[in-house]
Protein backbone atom coordinates (compact mmCIF):
# COMPACT_ATOMS: atom_id res chain seq x y z
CA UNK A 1 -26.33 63.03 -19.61
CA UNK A 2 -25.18 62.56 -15.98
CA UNK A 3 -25.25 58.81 -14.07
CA UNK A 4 -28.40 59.97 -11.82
CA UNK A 5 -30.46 60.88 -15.58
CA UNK A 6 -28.77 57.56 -17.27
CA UNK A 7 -29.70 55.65 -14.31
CA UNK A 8 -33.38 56.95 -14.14
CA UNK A 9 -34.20 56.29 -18.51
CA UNK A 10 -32.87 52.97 -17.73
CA UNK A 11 -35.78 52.08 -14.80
CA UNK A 12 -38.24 53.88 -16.69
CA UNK A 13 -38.03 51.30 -19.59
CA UNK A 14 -37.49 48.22 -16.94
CA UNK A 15 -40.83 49.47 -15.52
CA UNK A 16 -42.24 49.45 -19.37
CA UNK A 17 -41.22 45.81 -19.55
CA UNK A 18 -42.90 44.65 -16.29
CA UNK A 19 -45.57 46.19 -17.56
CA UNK A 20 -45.67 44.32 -21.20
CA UNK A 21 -45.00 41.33 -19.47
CA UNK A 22 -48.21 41.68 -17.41
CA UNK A 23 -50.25 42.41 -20.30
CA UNK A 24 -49.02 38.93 -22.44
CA UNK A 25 -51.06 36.50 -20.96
CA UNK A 26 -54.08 39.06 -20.58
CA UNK A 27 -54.30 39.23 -23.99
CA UNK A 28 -53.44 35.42 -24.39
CA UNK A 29 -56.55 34.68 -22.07
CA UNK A 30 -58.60 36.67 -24.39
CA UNK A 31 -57.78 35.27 -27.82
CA UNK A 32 -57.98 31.46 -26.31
CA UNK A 33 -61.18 32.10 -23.98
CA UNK A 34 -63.27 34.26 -25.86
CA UNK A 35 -61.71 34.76 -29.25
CA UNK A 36 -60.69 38.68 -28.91
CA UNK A 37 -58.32 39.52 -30.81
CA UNK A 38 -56.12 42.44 -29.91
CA UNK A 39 -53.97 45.20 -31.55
CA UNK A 40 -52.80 48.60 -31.35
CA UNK A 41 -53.25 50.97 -34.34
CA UNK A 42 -53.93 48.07 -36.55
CA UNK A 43 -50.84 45.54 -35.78
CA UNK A 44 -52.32 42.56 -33.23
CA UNK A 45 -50.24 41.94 -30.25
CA UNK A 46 -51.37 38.16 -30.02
CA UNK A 47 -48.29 35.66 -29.03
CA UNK A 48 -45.73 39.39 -28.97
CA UNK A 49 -42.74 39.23 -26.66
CA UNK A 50 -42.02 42.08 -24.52
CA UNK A 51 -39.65 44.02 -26.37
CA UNK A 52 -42.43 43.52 -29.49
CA UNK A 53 -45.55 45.00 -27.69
CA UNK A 54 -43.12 48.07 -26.75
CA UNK A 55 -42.23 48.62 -30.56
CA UNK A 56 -45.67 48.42 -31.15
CA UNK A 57 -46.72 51.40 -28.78
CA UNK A 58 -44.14 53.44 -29.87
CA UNK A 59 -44.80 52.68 -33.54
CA UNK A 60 -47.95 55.18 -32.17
CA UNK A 61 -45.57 57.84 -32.23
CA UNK A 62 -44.80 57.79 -35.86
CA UNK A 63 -48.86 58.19 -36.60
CA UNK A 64 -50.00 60.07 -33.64
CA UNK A 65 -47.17 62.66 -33.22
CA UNK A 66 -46.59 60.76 -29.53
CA UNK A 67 -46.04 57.60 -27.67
CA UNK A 68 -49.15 55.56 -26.41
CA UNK A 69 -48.54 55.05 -22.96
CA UNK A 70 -48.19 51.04 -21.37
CA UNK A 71 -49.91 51.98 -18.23
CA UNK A 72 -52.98 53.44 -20.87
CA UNK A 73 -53.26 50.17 -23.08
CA UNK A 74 -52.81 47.90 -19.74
CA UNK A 75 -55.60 49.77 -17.69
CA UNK A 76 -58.04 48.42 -21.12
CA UNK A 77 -56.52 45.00 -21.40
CA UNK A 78 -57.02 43.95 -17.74
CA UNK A 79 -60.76 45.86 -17.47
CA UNK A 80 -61.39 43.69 -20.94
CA UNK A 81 -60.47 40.50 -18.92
CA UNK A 82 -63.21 41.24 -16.87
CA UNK A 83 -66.12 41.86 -18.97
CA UNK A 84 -66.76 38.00 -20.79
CA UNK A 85 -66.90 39.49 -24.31
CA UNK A 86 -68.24 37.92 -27.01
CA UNK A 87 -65.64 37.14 -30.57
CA UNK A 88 -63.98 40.58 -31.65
CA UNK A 89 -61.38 42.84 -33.28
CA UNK A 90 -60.60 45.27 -30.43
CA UNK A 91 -58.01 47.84 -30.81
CA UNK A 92 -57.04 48.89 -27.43
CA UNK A 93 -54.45 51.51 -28.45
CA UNK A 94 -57.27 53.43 -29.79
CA UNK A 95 -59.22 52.70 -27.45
CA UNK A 96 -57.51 54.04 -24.71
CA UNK A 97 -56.62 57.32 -27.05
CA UNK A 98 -60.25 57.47 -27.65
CA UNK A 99 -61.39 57.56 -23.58
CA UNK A 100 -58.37 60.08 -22.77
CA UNK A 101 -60.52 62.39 -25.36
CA UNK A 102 -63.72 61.81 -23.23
CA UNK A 103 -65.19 64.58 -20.56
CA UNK A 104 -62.85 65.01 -17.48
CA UNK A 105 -63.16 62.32 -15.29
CA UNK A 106 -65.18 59.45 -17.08
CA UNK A 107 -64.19 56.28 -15.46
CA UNK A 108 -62.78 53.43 -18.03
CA UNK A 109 -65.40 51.30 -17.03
CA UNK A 110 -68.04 53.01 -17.86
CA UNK A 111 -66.40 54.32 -20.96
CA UNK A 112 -65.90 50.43 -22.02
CA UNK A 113 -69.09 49.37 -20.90
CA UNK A 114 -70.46 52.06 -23.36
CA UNK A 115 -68.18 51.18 -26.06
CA UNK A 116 -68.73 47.01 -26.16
CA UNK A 117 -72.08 47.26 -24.60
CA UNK A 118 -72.79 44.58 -27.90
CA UNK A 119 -70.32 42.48 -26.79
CA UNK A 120 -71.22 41.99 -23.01
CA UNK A 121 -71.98 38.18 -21.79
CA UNK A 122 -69.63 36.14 -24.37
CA UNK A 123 -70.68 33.83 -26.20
CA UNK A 124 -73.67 32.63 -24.26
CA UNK A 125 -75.45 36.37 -24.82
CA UNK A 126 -74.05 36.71 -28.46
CA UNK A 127 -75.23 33.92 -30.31
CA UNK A 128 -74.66 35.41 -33.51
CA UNK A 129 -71.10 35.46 -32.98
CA UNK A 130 -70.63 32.03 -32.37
CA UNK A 131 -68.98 30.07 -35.86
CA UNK A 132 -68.31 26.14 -35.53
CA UNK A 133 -65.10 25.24 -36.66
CA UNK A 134 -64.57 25.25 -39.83
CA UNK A 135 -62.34 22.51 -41.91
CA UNK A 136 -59.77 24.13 -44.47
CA UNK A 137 -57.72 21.89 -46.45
CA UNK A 138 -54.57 23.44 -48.67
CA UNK A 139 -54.02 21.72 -52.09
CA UNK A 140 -50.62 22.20 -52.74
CA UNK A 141 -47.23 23.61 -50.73
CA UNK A 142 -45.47 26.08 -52.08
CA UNK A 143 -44.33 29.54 -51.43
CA UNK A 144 -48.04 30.84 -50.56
CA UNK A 145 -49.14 27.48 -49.46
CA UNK A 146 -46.58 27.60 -46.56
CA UNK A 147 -47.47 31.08 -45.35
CA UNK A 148 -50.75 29.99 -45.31
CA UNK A 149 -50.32 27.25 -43.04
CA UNK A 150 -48.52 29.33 -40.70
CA UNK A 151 -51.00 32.05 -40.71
CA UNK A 152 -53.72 29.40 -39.78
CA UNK A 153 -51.41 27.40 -36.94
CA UNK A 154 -50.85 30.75 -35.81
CA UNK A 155 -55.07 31.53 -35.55
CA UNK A 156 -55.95 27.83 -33.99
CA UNK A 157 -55.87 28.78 -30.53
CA UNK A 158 -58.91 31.07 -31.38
CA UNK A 159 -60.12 30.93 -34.84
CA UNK A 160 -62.79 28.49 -36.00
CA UNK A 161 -60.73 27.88 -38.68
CA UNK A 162 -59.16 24.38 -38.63
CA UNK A 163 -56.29 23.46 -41.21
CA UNK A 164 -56.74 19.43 -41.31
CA UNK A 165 -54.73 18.51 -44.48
CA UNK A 166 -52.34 19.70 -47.27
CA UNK A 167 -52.39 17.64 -50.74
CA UNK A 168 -49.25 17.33 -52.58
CA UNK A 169 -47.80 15.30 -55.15
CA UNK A 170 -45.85 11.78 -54.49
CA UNK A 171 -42.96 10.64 -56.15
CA UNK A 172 -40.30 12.50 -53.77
CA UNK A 173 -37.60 11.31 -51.64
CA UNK A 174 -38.28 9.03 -48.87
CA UNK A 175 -37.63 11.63 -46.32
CA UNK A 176 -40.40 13.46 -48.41
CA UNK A 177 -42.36 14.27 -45.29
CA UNK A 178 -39.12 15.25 -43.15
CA UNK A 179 -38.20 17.73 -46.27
CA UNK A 180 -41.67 19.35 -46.65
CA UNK A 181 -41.65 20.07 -42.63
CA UNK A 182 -38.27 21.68 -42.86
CA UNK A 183 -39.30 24.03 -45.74
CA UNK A 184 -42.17 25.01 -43.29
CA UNK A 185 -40.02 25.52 -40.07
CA UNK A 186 -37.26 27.38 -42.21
CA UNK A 187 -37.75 30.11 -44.83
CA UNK A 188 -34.87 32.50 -46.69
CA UNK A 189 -37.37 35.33 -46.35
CA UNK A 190 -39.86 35.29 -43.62
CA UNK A 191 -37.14 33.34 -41.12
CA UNK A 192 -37.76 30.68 -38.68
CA UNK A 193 -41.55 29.20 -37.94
CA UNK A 194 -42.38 30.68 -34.27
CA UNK A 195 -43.63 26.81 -32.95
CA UNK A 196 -42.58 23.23 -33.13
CA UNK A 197 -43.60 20.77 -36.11
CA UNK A 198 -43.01 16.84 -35.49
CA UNK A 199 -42.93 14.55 -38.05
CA UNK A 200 -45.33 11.35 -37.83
CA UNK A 201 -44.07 9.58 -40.95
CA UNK A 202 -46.45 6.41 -40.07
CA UNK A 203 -49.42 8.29 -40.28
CA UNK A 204 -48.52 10.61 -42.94
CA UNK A 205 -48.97 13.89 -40.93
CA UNK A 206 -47.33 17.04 -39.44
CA UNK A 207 -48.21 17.97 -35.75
CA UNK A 208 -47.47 21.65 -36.10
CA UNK A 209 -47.98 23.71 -32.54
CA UNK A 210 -50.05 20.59 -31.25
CA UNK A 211 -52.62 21.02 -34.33
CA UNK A 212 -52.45 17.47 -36.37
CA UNK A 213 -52.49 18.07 -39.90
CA UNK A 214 -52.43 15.45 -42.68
CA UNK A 215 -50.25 15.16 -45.70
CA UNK A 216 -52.16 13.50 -48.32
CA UNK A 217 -50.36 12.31 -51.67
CA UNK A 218 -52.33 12.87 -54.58
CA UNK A 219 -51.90 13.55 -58.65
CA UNK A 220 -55.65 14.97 -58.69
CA UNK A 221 -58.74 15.85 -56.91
CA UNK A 222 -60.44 12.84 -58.24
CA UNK A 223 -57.52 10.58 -55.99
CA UNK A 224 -58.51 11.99 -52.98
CA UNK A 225 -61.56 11.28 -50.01
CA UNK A 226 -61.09 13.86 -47.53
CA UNK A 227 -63.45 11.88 -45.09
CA UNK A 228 -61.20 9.10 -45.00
CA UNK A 229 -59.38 11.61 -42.81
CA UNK A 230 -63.01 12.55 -41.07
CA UNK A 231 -62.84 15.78 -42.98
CA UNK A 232 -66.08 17.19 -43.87
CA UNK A 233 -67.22 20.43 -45.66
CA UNK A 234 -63.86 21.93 -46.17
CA UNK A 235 -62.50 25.10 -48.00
CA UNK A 236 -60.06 23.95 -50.70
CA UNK A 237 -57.23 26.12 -51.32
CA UNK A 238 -56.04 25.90 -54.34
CA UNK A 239 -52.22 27.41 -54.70
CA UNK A 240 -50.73 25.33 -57.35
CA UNK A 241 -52.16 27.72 -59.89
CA UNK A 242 -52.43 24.86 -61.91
CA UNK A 243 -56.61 25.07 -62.56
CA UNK A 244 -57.99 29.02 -63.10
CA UNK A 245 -61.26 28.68 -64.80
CA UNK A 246 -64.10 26.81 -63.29
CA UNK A 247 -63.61 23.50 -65.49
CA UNK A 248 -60.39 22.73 -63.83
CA UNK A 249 -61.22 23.83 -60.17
CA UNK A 250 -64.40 22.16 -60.14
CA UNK A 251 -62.54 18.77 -59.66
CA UNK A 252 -62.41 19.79 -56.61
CA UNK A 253 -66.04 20.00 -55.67
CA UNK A 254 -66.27 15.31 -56.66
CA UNK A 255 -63.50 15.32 -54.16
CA UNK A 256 -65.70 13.93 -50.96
CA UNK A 257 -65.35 16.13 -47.96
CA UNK A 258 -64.93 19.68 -49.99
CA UNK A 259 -67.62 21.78 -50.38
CA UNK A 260 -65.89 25.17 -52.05
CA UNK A 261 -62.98 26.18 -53.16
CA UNK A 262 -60.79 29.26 -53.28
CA UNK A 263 -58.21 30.13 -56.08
CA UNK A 264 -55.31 32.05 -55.05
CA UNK A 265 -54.30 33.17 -58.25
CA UNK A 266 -56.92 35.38 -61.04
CA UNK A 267 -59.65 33.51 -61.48
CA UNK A 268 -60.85 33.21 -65.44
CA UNK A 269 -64.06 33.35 -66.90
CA UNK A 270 -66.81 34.36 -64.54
CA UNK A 271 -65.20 33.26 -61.25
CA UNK A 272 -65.36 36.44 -59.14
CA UNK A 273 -61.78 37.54 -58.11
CA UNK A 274 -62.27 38.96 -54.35
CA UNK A 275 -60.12 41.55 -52.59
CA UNK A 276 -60.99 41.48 -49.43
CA UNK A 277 -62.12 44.86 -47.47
CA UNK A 278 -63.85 45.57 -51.30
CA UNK A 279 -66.25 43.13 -52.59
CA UNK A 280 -66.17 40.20 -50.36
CA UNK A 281 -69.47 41.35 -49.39
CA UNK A 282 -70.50 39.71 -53.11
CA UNK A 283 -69.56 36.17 -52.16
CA UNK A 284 -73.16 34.40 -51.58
CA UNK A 285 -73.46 30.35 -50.15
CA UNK A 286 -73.53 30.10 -54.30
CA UNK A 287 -70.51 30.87 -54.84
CA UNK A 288 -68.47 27.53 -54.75
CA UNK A 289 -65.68 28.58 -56.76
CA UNK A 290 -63.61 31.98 -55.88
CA UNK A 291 -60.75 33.37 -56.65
CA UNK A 292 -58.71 35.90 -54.24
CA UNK A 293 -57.00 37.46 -57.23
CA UNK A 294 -53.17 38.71 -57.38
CA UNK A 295 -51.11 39.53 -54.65
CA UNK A 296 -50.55 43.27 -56.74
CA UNK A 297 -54.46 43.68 -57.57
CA UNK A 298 -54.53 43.12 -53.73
CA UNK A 299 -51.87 45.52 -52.97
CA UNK A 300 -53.39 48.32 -55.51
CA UNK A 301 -56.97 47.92 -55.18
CA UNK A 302 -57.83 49.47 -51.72
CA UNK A 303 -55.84 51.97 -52.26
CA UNK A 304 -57.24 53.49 -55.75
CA UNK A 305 -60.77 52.79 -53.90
CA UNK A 306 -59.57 55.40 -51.17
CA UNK A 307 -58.45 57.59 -53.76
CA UNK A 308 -61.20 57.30 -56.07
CA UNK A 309 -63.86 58.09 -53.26
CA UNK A 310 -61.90 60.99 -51.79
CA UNK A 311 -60.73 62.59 -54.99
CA UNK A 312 -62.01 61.16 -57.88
CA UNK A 313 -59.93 59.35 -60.91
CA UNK A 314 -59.55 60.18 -63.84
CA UNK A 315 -57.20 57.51 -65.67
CA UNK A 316 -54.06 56.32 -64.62
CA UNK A 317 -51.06 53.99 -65.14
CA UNK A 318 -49.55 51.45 -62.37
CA UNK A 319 -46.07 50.07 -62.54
CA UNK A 320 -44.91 47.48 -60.29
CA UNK A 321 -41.48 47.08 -59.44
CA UNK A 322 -42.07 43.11 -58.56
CA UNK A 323 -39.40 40.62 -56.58
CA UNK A 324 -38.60 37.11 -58.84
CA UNK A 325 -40.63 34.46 -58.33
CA UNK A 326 -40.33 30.54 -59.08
CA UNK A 327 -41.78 31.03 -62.47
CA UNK A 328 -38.80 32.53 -63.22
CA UNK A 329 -34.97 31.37 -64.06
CA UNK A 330 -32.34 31.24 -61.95
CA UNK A 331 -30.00 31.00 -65.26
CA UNK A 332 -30.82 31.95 -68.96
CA UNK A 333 -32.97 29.09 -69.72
CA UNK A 334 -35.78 28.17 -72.44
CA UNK A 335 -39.51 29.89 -71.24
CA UNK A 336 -42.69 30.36 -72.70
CA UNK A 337 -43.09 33.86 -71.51
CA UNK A 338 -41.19 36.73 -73.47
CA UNK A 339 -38.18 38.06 -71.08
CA UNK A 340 -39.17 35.72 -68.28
CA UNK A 341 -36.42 33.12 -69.31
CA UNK A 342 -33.79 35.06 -68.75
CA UNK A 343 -31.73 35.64 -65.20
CA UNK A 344 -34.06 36.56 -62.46
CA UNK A 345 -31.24 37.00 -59.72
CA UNK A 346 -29.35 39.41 -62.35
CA UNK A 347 -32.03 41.25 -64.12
CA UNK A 348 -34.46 43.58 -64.26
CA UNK A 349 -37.10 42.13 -66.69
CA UNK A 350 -39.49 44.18 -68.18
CA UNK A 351 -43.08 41.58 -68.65
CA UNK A 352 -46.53 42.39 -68.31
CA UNK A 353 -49.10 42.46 -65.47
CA UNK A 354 -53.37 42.17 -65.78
CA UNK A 355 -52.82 43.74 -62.35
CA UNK A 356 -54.47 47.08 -63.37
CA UNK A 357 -57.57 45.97 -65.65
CA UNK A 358 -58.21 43.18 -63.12
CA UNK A 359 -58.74 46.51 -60.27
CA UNK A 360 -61.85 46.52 -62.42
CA UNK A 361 -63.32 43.34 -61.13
CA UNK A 362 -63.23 44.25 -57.61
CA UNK A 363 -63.73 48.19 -58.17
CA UNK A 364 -65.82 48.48 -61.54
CA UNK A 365 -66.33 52.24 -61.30
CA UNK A 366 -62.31 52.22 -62.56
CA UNK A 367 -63.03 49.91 -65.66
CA UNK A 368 -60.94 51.21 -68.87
CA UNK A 369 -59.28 53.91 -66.44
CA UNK A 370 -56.08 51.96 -65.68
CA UNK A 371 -52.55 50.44 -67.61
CA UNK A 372 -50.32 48.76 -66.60
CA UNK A 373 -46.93 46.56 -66.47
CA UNK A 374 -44.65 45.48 -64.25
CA UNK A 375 -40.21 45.34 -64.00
CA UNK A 376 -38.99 42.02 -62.13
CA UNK A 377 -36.10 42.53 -60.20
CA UNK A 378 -33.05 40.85 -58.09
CA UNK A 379 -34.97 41.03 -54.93
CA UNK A 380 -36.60 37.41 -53.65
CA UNK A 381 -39.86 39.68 -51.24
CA UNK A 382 -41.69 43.00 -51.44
CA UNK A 383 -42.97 44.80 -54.03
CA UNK A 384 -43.91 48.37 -55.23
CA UNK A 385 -46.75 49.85 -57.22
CA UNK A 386 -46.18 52.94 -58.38
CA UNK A 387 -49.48 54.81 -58.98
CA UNK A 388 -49.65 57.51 -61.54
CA UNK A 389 -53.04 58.70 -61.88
CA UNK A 390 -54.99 61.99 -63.32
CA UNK A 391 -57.45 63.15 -59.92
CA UNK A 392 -60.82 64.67 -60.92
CA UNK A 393 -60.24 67.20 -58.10
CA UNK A 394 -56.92 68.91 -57.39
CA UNK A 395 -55.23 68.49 -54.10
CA UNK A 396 -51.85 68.85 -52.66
CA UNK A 397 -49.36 66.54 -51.38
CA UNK A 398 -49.67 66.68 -47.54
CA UNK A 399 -53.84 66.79 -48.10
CA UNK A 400 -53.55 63.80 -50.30
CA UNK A 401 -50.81 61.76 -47.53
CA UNK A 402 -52.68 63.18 -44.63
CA UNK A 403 -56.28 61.78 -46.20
CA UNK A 404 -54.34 58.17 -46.53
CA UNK A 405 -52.42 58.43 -43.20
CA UNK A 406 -56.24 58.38 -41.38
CA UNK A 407 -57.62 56.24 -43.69
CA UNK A 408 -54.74 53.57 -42.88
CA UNK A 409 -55.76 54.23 -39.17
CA UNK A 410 -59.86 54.71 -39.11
CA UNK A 411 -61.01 53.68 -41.75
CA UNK A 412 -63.05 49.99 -42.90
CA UNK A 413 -59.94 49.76 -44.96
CA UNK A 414 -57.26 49.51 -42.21
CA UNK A 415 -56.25 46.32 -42.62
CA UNK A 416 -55.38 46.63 -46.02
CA UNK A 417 -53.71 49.69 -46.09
CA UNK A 418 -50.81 50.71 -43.96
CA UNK A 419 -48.82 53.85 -43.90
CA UNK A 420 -44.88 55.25 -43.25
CA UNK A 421 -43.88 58.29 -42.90
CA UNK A 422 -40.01 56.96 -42.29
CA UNK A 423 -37.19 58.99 -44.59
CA UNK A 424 -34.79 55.59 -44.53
CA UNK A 425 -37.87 52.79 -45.58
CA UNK A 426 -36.62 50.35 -47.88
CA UNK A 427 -37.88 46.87 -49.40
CA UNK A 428 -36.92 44.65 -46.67
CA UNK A 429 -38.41 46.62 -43.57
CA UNK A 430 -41.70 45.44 -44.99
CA UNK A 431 -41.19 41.64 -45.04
CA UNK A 432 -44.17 39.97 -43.05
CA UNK A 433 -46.36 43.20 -43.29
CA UNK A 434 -49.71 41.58 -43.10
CA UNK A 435 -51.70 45.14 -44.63
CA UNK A 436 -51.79 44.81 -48.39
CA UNK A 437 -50.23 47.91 -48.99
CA UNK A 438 -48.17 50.57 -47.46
CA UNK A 439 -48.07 54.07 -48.84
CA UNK A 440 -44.92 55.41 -48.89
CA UNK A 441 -45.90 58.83 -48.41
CA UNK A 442 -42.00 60.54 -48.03
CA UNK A 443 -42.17 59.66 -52.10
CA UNK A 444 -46.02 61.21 -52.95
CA UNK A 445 -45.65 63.47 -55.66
CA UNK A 446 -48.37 66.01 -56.47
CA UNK A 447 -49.29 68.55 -59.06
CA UNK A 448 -52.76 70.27 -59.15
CA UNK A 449 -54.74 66.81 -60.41
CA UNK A 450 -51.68 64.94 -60.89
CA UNK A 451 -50.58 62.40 -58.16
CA UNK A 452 -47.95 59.95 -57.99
CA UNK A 453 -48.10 57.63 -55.05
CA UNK A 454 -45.85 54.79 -53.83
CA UNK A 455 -47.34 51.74 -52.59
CA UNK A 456 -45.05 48.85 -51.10
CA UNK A 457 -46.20 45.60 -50.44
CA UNK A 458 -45.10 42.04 -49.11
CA UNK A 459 -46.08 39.91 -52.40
CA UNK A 460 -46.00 36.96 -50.14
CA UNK A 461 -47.35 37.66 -46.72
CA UNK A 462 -49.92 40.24 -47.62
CA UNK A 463 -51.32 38.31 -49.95
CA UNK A 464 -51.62 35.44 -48.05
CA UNK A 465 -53.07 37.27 -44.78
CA UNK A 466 -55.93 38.62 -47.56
CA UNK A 467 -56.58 34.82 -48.18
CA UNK A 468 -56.71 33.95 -44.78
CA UNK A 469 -59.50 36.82 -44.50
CA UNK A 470 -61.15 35.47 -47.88
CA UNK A 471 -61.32 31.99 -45.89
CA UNK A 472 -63.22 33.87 -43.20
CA UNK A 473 -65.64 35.39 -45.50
CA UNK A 474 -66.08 32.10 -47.49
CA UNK A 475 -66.79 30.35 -43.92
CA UNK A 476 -69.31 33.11 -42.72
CA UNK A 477 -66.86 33.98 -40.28
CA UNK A 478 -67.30 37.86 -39.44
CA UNK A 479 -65.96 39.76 -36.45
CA UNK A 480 -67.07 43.11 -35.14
CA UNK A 481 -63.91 45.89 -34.75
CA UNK A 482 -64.40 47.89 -31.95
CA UNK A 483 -63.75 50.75 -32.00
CA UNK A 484 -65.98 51.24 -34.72
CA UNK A 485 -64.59 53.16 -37.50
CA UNK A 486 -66.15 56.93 -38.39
């Protein structure tokens, strides 16, 4: 490459980033003002740098067969400043893919104005779209605890969702308060909270990006009075794992200020375990108690439902390949689980999973279809389930990746699902994937009915991000996705 042709690719991409830069506070003024949230192909661009949102267009490439164009997504974003729309999902990626498929010549207004003609006039027009904020409390502040709490600081500028308190037990160290905001701001895994915490140890709280949230010290429900704190009708969120069946979790309900309660863990008994994008549509104002299952019946579920519809199933077996978690030992120690006391950092443990028969809760037409178990290993994030199932219908390998490729794009079930087509993906280049699970599809394996597919997923994040949408379900909090999906 000569200096003219070096010298030209390198103003080409400075003219990208002026670009990206003038779409950031576009799509800032959206998700503050009106509560539109924005992405391209499924991954929101809310608070991305510059260099982010041009990873993100060329991520296009890798789905499409080509690069979405800046000047494409940045003619939407600025016409979608214009128009006062009322709370929504909007993919402008696709939406700009979707108008360059239009007749010759129809304008991008009028294309848009066709497209979110429901959305038109904001909130004043669109009643029905307006949600009061909505109080969310997190009992307990561990691994998923923390993720949740930066998943909802994240969503405050927009989101009626308002986390007022976390609940954990006294009896640390003096600094207790100092230690729990470090764990927050710093994490092994999912690196450095993007925001600022301050510590207000006189008042017992944690001002985390300007949202004041209060750290109450409690043994039980029954110690604590969540209007003391002028919390009212709040979503508990119960991640100690402590409670499962409605007995325990109920203790929640005589605490004053909480009005339901969501398990993230299995539920037992006749709690209804949710995976969102399946049956969330079953959660009624009666349901106090629910439970947003397991981070694998999360990661498996929507995509045997994909399967199932397209092809049919048959029976099956799922193996998950699962990182260590803090039930397990660092060193050989005493547990109560077979295996599980010995070295997580140096083996591979064989144990068991209800991952597979607990599909059946969210997807009964699988019920008795499915085993299962599961292999610990030396890895601290991300998972893989490992689907080996018997298809009523025969298919072939790029049918079968290509049907999962669109429905990871188009379908209802794109935020659950993601897909790579990449030769050199390993474990850690999903850490902080928000879809529930990604199909590997370089590893499908098919044979007439016979189909192996490989689904990673982030056992932390992804999980989490479903219980963040389980909170919105809980609080009646819906959004329309435009475009719609076919």
């Amino acid at each position: 490459m000569n200096q003219a042709a070096i010298d030209q690719t390198l103003l080409r991409w400075q003219e990208k980033e002026a670009l990206a830069e003038t779409m950031i506070p576009i799509i800032g003024r959206l998700y503050r003002k009106n509560n539109v949230i924005t992405s391209i192909y499924g991954r929101q661009i809310i608070n991305q740098s510059v260099i982010q949102l041009l990873k993100t267009h060329r991520f296009v490439r890798q789905v499409e067969g080509h690069e979405l164009s800046v000047n494409e997504t940045l003619g939407v974003l600025e016409l979608l400043d214009e128009m006062n729309l009322a709370p929504a999902h909007i993919d402008v990626g696709k939406l700009a893919l979707k108008h360059k498929s239009q007749a010759m010549g129809t304008p991008l207004r009028h294309f848009l104005d066709d497209e979110l003609a429901d959305l038109k006039g904001g909130y004043d027009a669109n009643a029905r779209y307006s949600t009061p904020a909505k109080d969310v409390v997190l009992y307990g502040f561990g691994r998923i605890g923390r993720l949740l709490a930066r998943i909802l600081i994240e969503k405050a500028g927009g989101s009626p969702l308002r986390l007022r308190a976390i609940v954990v037990r006294p009896g640390g160290a003096e600094d207790d308060l100092v230690k729990r905001a470090s764990l927050l701001r710093r994490d092994s895994v999912h690196g450095s909270f993007e925001g600022t915490i301050t510590v207000d140890n006189e008042n017992d709280t944690l001002v985390i990006n300007g949202t004041a949230v209060q750290v109450i010290y409690a043994n039980s429900p029954a110690e604590v009075d969540y209007t003391r704190y002028g919390i009212r009708d709040a979503i508990v969120v119960d991640n100690t794992g402590k409670w499962r069946d409605r007995d325990g979790l109920s203790q929640h309900l005589d605490s004053p200020g909480a009005s339901r309660v969501l398990l993230t863990a299995p539920g037992k008994g006749d709690i209804k375990n949710i995976v969102h994008g399946i049956n969330d549509d079953n959660i009624t104002d009666e349901d106090t108690i629910v439970s947003a299952a397991s981070c694998t019946t999360n990661a498996i579920t929507p995509v045997l439902k994909a399967l199932n519809d397209q092809y049919g199933i048959e029976n099956g077996h799922v193996e998950t390949v699962h990182s260590y978690t803090n039930d397990q030992n660092l060193i050989d120690n005493y547990h109560k689980g077979e295996r599980r006391g010995r070295s997580a950092p140096l083996n591979m443990v064989l144990t068991e999973t209800g991952a597979a028969k607990a599909v059946a809760k969210a997807l009964p037409e699988l019920s008795g279809k499915l085993t299962g178990n599961a292999i610990r290993v030396p890895t601290p994030n991300v998972s893989m389930a490992i689907l080996n199932l018997n298809l009523k219908t025969e298919t072939s390998r790029d049918e079968l990746n290509d049907y999962l490729r669109h429905t990871a794009l188009y379908s209802d079930l794109h935020k659950q699902i993601d897909y790579t087509n990449s030769p050199e993906a390993v474990s850690s280049d999903f850490v902080g994937n928000r879809k529930t699970g990604i199909v590997d599809s370089g590893a499908t394996i098919v044979t007439g009915n016979r189909a192996i597919v490989y689904v990673w997923y982030d056992n932390e994040a992804g999980y989490s991000a479903q219980v963040v949408r389980t909170i919105h379900d809980m609080a009646g909090i819906h959004y329309q996705i435009y475009p719609k999906t076919v």
